[in-house]
Protein backbone atom coordinates (compact mmCIF):
# COMPACT_ATOMS: atom_id res chain seq x y z
CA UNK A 1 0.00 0.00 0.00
CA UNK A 2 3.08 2.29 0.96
CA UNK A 3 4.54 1.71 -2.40
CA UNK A 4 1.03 2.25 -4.30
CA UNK A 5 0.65 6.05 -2.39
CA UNK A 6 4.55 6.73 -2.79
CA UNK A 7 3.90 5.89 -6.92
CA UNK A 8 0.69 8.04 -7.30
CA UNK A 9 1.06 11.19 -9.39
CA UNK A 10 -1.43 13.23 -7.02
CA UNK A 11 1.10 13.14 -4.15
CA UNK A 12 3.89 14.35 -6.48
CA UNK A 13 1.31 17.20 -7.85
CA UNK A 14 0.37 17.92 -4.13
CA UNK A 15 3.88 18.29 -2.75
CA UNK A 16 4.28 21.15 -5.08
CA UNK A 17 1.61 23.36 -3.58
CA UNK A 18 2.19 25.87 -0.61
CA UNK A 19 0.46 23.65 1.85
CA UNK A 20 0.42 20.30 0.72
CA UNK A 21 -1.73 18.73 3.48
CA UNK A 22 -4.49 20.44 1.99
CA UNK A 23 -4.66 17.73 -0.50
CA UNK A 24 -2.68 15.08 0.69
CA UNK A 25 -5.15 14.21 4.02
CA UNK A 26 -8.18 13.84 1.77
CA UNK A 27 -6.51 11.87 -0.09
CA UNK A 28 -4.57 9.53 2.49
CA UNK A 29 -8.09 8.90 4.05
CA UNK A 30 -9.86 8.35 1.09
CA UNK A 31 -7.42 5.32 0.95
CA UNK A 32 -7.08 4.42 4.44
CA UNK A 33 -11.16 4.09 4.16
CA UNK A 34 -10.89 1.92 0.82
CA UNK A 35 -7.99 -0.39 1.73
CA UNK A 36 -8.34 -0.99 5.92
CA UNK A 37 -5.37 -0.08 7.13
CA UNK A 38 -5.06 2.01 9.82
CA UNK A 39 -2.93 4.77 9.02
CA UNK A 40 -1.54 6.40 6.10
CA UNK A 41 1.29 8.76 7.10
CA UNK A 42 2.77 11.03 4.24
CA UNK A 43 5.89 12.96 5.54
CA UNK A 44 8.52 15.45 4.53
CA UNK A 45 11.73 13.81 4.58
CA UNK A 46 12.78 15.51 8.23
CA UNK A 47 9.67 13.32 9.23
CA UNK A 48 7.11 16.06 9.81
CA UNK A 49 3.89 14.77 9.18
CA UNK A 50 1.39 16.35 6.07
CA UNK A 51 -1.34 13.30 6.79
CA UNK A 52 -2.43 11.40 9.77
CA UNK A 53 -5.70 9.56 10.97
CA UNK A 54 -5.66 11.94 13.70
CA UNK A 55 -5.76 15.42 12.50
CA UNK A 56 -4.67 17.22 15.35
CA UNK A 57 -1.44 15.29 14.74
CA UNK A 58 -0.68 16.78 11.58
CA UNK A 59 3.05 18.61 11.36
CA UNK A 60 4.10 16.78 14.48
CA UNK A 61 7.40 14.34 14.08
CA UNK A 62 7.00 10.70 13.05
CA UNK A 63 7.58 8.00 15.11
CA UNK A 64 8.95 5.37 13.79
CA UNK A 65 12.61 4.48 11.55
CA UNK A 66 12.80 6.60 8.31
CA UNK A 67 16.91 5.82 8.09
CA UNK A 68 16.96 3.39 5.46
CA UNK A 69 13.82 5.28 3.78
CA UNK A 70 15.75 7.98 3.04
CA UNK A 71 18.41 6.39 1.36
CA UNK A 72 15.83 4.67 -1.40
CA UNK A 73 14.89 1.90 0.26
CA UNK A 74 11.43 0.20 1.23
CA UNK A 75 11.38 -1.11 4.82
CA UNK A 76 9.00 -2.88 6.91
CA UNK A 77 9.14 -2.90 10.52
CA UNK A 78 7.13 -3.33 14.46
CA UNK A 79 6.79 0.29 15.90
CA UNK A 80 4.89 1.63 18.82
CA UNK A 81 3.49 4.88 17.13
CA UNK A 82 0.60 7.41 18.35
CA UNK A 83 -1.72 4.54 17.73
CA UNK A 84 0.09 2.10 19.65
CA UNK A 85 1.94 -1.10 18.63
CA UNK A 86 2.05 -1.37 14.86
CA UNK A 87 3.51 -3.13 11.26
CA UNK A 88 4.09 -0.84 8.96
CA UNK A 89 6.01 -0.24 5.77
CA UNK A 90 7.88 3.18 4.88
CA UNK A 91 9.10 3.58 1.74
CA UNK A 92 10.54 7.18 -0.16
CA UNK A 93 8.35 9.21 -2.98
CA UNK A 94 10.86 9.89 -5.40
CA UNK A 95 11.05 12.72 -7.91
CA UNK A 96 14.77 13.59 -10.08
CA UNK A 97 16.50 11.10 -8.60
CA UNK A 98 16.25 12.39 -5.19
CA UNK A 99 13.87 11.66 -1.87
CA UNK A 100 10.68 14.42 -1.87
CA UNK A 101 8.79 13.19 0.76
CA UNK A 102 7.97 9.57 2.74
CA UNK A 103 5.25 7.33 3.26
CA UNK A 104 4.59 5.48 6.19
CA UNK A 105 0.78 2.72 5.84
CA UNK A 106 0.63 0.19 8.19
CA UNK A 107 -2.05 -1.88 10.32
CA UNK A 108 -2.14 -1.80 14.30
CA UNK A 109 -1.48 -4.83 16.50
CA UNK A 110 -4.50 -4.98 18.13
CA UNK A 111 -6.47 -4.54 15.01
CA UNK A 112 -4.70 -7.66 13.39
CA UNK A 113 -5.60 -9.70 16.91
CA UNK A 114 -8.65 -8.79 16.39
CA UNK A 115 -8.85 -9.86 12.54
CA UNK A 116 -6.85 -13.23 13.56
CA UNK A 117 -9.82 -14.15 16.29
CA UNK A 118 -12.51 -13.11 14.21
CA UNK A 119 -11.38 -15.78 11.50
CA UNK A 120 -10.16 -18.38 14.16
CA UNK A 121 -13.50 -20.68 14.02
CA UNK A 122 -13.22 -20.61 10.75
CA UNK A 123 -9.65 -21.64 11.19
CA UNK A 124 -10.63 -24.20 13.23
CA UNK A 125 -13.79 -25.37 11.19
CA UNK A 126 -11.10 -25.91 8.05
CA UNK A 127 -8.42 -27.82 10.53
CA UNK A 128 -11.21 -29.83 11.76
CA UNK A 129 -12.59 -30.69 8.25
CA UNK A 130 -9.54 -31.46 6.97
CA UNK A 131 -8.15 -33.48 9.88
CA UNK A 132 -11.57 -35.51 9.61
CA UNK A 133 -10.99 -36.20 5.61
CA UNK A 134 -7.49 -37.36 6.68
CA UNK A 135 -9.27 -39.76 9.67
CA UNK A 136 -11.69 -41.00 7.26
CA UNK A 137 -8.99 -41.54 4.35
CA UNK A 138 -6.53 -43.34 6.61
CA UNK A 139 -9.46 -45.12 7.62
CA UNK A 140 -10.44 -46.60 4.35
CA UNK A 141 -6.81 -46.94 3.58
CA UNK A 142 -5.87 -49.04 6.20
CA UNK A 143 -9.41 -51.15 5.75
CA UNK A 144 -7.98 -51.76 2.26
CA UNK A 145 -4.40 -52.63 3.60
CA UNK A 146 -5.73 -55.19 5.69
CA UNK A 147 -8.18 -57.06 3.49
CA UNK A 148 -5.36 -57.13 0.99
CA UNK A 149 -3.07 -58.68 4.08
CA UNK A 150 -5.57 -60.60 5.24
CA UNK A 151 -5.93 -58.98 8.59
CA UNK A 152 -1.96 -58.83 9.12
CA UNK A 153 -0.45 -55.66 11.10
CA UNK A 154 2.88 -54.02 10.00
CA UNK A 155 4.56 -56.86 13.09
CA UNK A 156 2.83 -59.70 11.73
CA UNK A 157 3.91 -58.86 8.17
CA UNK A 158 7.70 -57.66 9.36
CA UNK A 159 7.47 -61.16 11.34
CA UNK A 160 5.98 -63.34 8.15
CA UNK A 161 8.50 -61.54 5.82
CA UNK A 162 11.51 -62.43 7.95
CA UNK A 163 10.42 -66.13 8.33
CA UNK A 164 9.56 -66.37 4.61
CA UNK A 165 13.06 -64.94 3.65
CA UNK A 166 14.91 -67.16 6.24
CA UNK A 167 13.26 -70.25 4.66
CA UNK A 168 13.09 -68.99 1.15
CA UNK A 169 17.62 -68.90 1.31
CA UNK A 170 17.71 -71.76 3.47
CA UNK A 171 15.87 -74.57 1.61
CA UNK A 172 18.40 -76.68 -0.64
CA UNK A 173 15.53 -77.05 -3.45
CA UNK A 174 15.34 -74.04 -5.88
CA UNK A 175 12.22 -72.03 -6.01
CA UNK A 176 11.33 -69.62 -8.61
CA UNK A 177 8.75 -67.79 -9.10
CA UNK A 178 7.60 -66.89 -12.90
CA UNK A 179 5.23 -63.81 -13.25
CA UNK A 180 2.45 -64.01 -15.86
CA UNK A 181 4.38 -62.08 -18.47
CA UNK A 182 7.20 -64.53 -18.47
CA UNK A 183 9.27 -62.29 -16.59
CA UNK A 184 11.23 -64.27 -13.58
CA UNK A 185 9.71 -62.14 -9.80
CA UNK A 186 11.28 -64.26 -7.92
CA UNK A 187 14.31 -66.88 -7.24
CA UNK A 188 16.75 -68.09 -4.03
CA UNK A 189 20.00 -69.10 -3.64
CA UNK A 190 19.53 -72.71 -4.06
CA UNK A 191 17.86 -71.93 -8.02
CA UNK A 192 21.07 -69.57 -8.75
CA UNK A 193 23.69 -72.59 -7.69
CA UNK A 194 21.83 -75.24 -9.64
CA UNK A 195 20.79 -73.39 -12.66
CA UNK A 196 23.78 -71.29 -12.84
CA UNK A 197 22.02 -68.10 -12.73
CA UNK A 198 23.48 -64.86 -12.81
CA UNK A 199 23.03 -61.97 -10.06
CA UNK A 200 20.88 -60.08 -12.07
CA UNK A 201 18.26 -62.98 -12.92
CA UNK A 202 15.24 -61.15 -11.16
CA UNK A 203 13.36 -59.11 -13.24
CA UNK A 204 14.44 -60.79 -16.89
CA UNK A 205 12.26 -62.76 -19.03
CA UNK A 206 12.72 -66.65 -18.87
CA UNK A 207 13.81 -66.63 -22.60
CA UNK A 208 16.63 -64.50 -22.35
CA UNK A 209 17.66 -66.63 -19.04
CA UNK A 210 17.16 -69.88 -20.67
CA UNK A 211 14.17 -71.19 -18.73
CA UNK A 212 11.88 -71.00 -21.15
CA UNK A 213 11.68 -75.09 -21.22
CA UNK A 214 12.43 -74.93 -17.65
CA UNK A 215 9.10 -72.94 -17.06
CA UNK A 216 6.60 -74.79 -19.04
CA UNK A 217 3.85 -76.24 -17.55
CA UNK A 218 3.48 -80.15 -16.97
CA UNK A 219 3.93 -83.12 -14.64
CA UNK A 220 7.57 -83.26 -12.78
CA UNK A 221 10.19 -83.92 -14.97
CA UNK A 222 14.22 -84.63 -15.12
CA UNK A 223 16.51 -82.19 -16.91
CA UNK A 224 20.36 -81.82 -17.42
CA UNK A 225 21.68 -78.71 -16.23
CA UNK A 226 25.82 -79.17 -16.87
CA UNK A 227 26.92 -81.99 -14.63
CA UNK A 228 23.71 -82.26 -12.84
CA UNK A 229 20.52 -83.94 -12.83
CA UNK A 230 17.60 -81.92 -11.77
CA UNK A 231 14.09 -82.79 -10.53
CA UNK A 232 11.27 -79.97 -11.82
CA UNK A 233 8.16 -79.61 -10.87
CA UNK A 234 6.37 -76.67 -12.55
CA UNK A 235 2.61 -75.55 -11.04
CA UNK A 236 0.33 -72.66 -11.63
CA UNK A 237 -0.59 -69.92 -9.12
CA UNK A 238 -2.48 -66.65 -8.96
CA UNK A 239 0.85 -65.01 -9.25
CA UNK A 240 1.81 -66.97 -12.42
CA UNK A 241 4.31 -70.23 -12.58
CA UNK A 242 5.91 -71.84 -9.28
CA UNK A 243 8.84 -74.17 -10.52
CA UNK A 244 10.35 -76.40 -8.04
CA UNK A 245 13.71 -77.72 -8.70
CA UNK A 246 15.94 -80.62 -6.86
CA UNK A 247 19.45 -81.59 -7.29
CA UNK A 248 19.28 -85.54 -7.63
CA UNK A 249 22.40 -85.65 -9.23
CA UNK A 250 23.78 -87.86 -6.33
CA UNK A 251 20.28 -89.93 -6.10
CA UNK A 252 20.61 -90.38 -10.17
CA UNK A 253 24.11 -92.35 -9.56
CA UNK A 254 22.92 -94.29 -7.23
CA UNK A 255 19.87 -95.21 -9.53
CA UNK A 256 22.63 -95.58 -12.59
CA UNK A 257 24.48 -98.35 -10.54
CA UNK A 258 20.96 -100.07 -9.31
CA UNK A 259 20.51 -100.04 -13.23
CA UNK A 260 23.49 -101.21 -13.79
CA UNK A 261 23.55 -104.23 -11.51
CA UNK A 262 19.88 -104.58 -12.63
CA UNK A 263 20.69 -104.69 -16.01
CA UNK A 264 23.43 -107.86 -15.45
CA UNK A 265 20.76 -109.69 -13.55
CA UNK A 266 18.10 -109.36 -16.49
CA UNK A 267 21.09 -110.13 -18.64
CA UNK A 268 21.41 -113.27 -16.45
CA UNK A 269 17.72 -114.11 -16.37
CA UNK A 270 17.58 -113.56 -20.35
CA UNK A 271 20.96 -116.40 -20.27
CA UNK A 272 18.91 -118.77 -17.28
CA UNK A 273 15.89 -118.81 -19.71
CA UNK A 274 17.41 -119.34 -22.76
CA UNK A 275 19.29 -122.26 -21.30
CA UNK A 276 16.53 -123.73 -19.55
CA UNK A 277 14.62 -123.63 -22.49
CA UNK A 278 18.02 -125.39 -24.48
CA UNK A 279 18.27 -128.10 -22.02
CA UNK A 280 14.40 -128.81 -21.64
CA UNK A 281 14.78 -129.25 -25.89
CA UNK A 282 17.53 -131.77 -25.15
CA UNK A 283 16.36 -133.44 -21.98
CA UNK A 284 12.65 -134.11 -24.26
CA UNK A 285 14.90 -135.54 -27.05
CA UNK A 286 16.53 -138.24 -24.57
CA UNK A 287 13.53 -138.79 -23.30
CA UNK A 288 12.20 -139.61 -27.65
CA UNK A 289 15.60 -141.66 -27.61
CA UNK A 290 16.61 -138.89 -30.13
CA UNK A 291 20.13 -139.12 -28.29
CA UNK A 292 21.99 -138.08 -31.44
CA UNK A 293 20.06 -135.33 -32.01
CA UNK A 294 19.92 -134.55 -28.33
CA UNK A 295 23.62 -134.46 -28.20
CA UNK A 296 24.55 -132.64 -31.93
CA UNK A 297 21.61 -129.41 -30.35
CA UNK A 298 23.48 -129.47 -27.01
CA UNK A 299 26.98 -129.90 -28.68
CA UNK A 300 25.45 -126.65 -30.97
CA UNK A 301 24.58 -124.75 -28.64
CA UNK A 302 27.71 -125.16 -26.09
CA UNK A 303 29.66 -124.57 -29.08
CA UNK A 304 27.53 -121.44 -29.97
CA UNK A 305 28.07 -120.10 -26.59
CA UNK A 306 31.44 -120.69 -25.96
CA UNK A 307 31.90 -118.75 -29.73
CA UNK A 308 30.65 -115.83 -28.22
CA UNK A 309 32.10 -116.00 -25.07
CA UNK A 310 35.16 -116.76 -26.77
CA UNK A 311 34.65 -113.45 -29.16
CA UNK A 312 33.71 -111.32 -26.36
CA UNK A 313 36.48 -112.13 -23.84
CA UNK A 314 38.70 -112.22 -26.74
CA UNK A 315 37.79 -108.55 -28.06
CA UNK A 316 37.39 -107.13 -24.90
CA UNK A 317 39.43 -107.72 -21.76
CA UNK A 318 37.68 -105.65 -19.31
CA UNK A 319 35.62 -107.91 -17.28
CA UNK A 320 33.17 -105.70 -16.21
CA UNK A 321 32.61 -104.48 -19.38
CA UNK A 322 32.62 -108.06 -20.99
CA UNK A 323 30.40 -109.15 -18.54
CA UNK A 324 27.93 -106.26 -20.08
CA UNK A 325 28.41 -107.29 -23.30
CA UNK A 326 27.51 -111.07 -22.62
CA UNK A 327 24.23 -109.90 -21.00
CA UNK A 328 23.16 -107.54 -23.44
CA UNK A 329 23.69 -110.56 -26.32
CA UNK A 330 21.59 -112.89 -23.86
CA UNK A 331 19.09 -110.34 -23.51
CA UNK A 332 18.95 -109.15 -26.78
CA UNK A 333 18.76 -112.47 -28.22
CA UNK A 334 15.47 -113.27 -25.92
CA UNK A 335 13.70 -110.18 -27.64
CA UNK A 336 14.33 -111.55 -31.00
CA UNK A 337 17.17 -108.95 -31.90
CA UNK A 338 20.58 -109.70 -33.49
CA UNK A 339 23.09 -108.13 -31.70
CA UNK A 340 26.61 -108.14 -32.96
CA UNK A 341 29.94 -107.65 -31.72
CA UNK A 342 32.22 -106.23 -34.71
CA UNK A 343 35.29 -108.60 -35.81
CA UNK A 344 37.90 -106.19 -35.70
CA UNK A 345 36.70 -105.46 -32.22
CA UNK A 346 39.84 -105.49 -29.99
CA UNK A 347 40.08 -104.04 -26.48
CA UNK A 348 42.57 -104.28 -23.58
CA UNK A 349 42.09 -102.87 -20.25
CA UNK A 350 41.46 -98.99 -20.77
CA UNK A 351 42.40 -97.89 -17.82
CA UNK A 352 38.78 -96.07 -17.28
CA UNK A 353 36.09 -96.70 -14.87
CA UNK A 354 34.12 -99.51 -15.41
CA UNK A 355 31.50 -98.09 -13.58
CA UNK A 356 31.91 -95.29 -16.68
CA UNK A 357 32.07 -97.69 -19.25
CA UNK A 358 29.38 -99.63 -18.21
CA UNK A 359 26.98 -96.16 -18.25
CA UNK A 360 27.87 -95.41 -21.67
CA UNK A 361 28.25 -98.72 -23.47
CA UNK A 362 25.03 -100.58 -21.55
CA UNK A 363 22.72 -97.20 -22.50
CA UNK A 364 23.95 -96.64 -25.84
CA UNK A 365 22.88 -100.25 -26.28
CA UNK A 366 19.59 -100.38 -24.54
CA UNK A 367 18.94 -97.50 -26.35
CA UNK A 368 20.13 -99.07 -29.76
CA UNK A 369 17.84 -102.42 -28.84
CA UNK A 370 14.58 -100.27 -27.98
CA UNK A 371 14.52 -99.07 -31.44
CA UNK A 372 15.94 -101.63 -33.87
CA UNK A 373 16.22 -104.83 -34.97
CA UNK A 374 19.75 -105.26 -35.55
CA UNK A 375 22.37 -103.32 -33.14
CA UNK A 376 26.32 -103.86 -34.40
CA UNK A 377 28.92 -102.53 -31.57
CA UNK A 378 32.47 -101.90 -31.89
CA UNK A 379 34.96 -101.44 -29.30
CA UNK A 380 38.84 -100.69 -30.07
CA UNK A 381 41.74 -98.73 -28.71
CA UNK A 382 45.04 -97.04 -29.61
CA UNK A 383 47.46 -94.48 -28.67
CA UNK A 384 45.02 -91.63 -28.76
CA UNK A 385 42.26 -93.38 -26.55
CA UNK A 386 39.11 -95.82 -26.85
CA UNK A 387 36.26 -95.70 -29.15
CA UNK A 388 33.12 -97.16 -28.82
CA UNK A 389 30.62 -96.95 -31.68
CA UNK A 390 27.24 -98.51 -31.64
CA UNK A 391 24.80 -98.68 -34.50
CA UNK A 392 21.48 -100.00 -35.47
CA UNK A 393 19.01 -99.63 -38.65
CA UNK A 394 16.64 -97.64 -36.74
CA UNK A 395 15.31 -93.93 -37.18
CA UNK A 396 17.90 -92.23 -35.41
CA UNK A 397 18.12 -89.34 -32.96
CA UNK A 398 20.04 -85.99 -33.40
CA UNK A 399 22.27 -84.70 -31.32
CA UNK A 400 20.04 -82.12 -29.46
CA UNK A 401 17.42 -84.81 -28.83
CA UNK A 402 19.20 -87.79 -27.40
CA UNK A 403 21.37 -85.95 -24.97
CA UNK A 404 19.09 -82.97 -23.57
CA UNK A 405 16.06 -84.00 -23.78
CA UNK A 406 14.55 -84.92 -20.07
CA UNK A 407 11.90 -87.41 -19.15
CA UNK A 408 8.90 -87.84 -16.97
CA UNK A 409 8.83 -89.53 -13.68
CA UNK A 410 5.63 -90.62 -13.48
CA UNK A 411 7.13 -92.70 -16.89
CA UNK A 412 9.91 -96.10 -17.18
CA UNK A 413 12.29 -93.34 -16.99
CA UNK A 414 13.56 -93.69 -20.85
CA UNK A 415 14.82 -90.74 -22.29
CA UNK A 416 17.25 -89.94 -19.41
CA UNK A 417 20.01 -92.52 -20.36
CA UNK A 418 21.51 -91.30 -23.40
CA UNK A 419 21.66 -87.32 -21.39
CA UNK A 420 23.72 -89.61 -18.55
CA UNK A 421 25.95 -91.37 -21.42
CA UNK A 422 26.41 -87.39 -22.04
CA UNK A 423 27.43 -86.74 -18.89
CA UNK A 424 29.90 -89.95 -18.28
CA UNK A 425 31.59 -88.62 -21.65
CA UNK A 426 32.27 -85.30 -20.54
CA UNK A 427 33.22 -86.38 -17.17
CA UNK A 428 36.05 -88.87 -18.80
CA UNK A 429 37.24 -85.84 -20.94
CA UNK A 430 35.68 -87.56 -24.63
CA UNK A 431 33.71 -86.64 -26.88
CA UNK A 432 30.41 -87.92 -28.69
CA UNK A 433 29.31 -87.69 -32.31
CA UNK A 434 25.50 -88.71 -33.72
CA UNK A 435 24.84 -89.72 -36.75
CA UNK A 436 21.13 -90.70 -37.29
CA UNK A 437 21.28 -94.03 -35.82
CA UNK A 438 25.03 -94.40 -35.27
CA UNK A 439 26.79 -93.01 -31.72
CA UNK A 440 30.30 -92.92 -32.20
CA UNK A 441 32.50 -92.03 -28.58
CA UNK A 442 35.93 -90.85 -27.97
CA UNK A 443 37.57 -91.18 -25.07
CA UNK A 444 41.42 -90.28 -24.20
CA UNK A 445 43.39 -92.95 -22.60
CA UNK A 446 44.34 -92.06 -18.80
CA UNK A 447 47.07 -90.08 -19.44
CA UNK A 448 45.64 -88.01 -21.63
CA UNK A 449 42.46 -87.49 -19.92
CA UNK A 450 44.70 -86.08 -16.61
CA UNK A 451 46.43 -83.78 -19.16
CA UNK A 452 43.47 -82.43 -20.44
């Protein structure tokens, strides 16, 4: 307000006549009246009043701090004037460049007391209206928090979250969780060891990890991951996929051995039966008084038997592995399947473990048997290592399909014994080749297996 009166051109005009309160204190109440302030002071710059509220007041001195006025500057300030306690502004008129008079407008103390009580209930009635809304907002707020925690306070939920982490890192199966747009929410630390994932996994889509597969729906299955065999079980939740995943790479040895020693006693069986059956042929003929025949069938089949005992043991002089070969001809034979031991087959002790051989060589063959007729193996060795090669006239498998694929548990569990004759190669250090229906393995002799 000062600076409005200081900026009018009728105080500039009215400083100019002989007796400028004349028209200055018409003018300064005319204001005072329109704007509600209490006082309108305009003063010569020795601070002797032209306009006052109180007329009789007019050419006394004015109290108050005109210091900083005078040198061109507007100031506001608390004052105890002829009115009483005040805040006021004072600010110069200027005219050429130099200070022609003050002005002083300001509002008393008790006047704004009274202003500030007369607005207080409606103060109040805003506080209290808005401090309601908030009540009634935090209200529905926390109403919604709780029915979307199920009645859970922030101590119950601090004390769920802890437990949930503790157990979600300290569980040796791997848990992930899969939101609906593919995009991996959650894992722990047992799903980063076994699937190898990196420290940034959370938050990427399953395709760009590699779980694409992984994450597909269906009943529990067994997958490769490296050197490990891996239980997964993949179900559907609100919140999208929950894949389970167990490390029964320790289990699936154990099974590989049971096979194993499972395998020789079939093998054995398949040689009890087919002997029984020889014997009951001959022991019927001597019971005819066909004794010639009787003894040319048994003298046959001895000397068929000790042919291919005799070409086994010959070609191959690991036991163990022998052994294998014996009962897979026995067994093989039984299903009405030729099964063939190459001549040029020729094999001294490799130096591996049999245990090894007996993975690679007894699946490649069961696998060979389950989908031919006629299965030809060859076994052989030299200065670079030992190759095994097995072939049938099946349909063949590629590469990508005999030695990743998984298999179902609720299933025989085929499927899953070429991925281990995988595995036993790349433990030994050797290699594997596919060919349609031929497998063709390399594996370095000793020496060169502990260089490599």
């Amino acid at each position: 307000m000062a600076l409005s009166v200081a900026a009018s051109p009728d105080v500039l005009d009215a400083l100019g006549d002989p007796d400028p309160s004349g028209r200055l204190q018409p003018y300064a109440e005319r204001v005072r009246g329109a704007t509600g302030v209490d006082f309108i002071t305009i003063m010569r710059p020795d601070g002797t009043r032209y306009t006052h509220p109180d007329p009789a007041r007019i050419g006394g001195r004015f109290l108050g701090h005109t210091g900083r006025a005078l040198a061109g500057e507007t100031v506001t300030e608390t004052y105890t004037g002829t009115l009483g306690p005040s805040k006021r502004a004072v600010t110069p008129v200027m005219a050429g460049g130099r200070v022609r008079a003050l002005v002083s407008a300001g509002i008393t103390i008790d006047r704004i007391s009274a202003r500030l009580l007369d607005r207080l209930p409606w103060a109040g009635l805003v506080v209290a209206l808005a401090l309601g809304l908030g009540a009634a907002g935090t209200w529905l707020v926390t109403a919604r928090l709780r029915r979307q925690t199920h009645g859970l306070g922030p101590v119950e939920l601090g004390r769920i979250h802890g437990h949930h982490d503790a157990v979600l890192h300290a569980v040796r199966e791997g848990l992930l969780l899969v939101g609906k747009d593919g995009a991996l929410t959650l894992c722990n630390d047992a799903a980063r060891h076994l699937l190898r994932l990196p420290a940034d996994a959370e938050g990427r889509h399953v395709a760009e990890l590699g779980l694409a597969e992984l994450a597909a729906g269906g009943e529990e299955r067994v997958r490769l991951a490296g050197d490990r065999v891996l239980a997964v079980n993949v179900a559907a939740s609100e919140l999208g996929t929950v894949v389970t995943v167990r490390d029964h790479t320790e289990l699936q040895a154990l099974t590989g051995q049971l096979d194993a020693e499972r395998g020789f006693a079939d093998s054995l069986r398949s040689a009890a039966h087919e002997a029984a059956n020889r014997l009951h042929t001959v022991v019927t003929l001597v019971e005819l008084g066909r004794t010639e025949e009787a003894v040319a069938l048994g003298t046959a089949e001895l000397r068929a038997a000790q042919e291919l005992t005799d070409r086994v043991v010959g070609a191959v002089r690991e036991p163990v592995l022998a052994a294998l070969l014996l009962g897979k001809s026995a067994e093989a034979a039984e299903r009405g399947i030729e099964l063939v031991i190459t001549q040029d087959s020729e094999l001294d002790d490799p130096g591996l473990d049999p245990r090894e051989l007996v993975t690679i060589v007894g699946n490649l063959i069961d696998n060979a048997i389950d989908a031919a007729g006629r299965v030809e193996v060859h076994l052989s060795a030299d200065e670079r290592g030992l190759l095994i090669r097995v072939a049938d006239d099946g349909p063949g498998l590629t590469g990508q399909e005999a030695f990743e694929k998984g298999w179902t548990t609720k299933g025989d569990g085929r499927g899953l014994g070429l991925a281990l004759v995988g595995q036993a190669v790349r433990r030994l250090g050797g290699s594997i080749e596919v060919a349609g229906s031929v497998f063709t393995v390399r594996l370095p002799a000793p020496a060169a297996g502990r260089e490599r």
